[in-house]
Protein backbone atom coordinates (compact mmCIF):
# COMPACT_ATOMS: atom_id res chain seq x y z
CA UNK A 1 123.29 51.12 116.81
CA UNK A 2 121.08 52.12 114.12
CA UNK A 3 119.93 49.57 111.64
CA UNK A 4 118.55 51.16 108.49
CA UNK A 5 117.48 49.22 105.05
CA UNK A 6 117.83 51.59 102.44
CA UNK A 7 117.01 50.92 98.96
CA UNK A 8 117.36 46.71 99.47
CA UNK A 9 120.54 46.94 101.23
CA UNK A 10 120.98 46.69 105.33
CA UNK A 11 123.27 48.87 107.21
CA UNK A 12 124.34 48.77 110.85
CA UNK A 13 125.90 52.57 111.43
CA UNK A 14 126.80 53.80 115.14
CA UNK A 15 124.55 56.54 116.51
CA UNK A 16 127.89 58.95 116.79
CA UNK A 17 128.39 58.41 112.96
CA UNK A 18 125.14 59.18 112.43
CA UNK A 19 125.16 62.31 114.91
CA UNK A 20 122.02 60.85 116.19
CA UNK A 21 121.72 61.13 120.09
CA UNK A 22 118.68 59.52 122.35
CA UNK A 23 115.67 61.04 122.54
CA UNK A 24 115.68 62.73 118.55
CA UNK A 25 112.55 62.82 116.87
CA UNK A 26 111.91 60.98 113.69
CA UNK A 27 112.21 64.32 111.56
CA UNK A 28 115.87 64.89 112.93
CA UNK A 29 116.80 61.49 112.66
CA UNK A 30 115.68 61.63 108.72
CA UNK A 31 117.68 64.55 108.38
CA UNK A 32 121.00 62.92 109.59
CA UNK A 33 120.08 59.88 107.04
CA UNK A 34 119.71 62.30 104.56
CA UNK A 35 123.27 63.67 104.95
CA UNK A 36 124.63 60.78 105.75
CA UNK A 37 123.39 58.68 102.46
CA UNK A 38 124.04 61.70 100.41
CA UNK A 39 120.53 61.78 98.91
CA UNK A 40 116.91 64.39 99.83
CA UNK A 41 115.62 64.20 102.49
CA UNK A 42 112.24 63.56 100.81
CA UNK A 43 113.56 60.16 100.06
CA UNK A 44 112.98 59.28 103.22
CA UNK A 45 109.04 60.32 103.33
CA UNK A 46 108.05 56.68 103.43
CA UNK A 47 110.28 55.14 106.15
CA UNK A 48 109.36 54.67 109.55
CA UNK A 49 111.71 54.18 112.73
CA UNK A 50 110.76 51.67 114.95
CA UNK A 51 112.86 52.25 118.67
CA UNK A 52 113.56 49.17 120.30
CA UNK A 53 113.53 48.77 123.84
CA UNK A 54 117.41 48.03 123.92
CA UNK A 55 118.10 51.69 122.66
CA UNK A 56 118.95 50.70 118.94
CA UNK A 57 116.81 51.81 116.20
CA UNK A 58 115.33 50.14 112.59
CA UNK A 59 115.02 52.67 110.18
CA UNK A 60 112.95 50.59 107.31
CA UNK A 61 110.05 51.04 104.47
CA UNK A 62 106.54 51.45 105.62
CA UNK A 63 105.29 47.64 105.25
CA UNK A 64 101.98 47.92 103.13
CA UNK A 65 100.07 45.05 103.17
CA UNK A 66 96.61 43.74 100.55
């Protein structure tokens, strides 16, 4: 499962759906989001993917903190 939070909204989508398969790198991954959500992939720029050790992955904004 990937969980992504996109533009204050959460989404659980399956990895098939995505066409994301284990082992992608971040890049790749940001390109399927891209297609998926319809927008550039440049949107993405600021989002990090943190991969959790039960496979699934958390596609969210960079936290900035101070």
């Amino acid at each position: 499962m990937v969980h992504i939070r996109f533009e204050g909204r959460s989404y659980d989508v399956d990895e098939a759906r995505l066409g994301v398969k284990a082992g992608m790198n971040d890049d790749l991954i940001k390109e399927r989001l891209a297609q998926h959500f319809d927008v550039h992939l440049e949107r993405w720029n600021s989002y990090v993917i943190d991969r959790r050790p039960s496979g699934d992955l958390i596609v969210r904004p960079e936290a900035v903190y101070g």
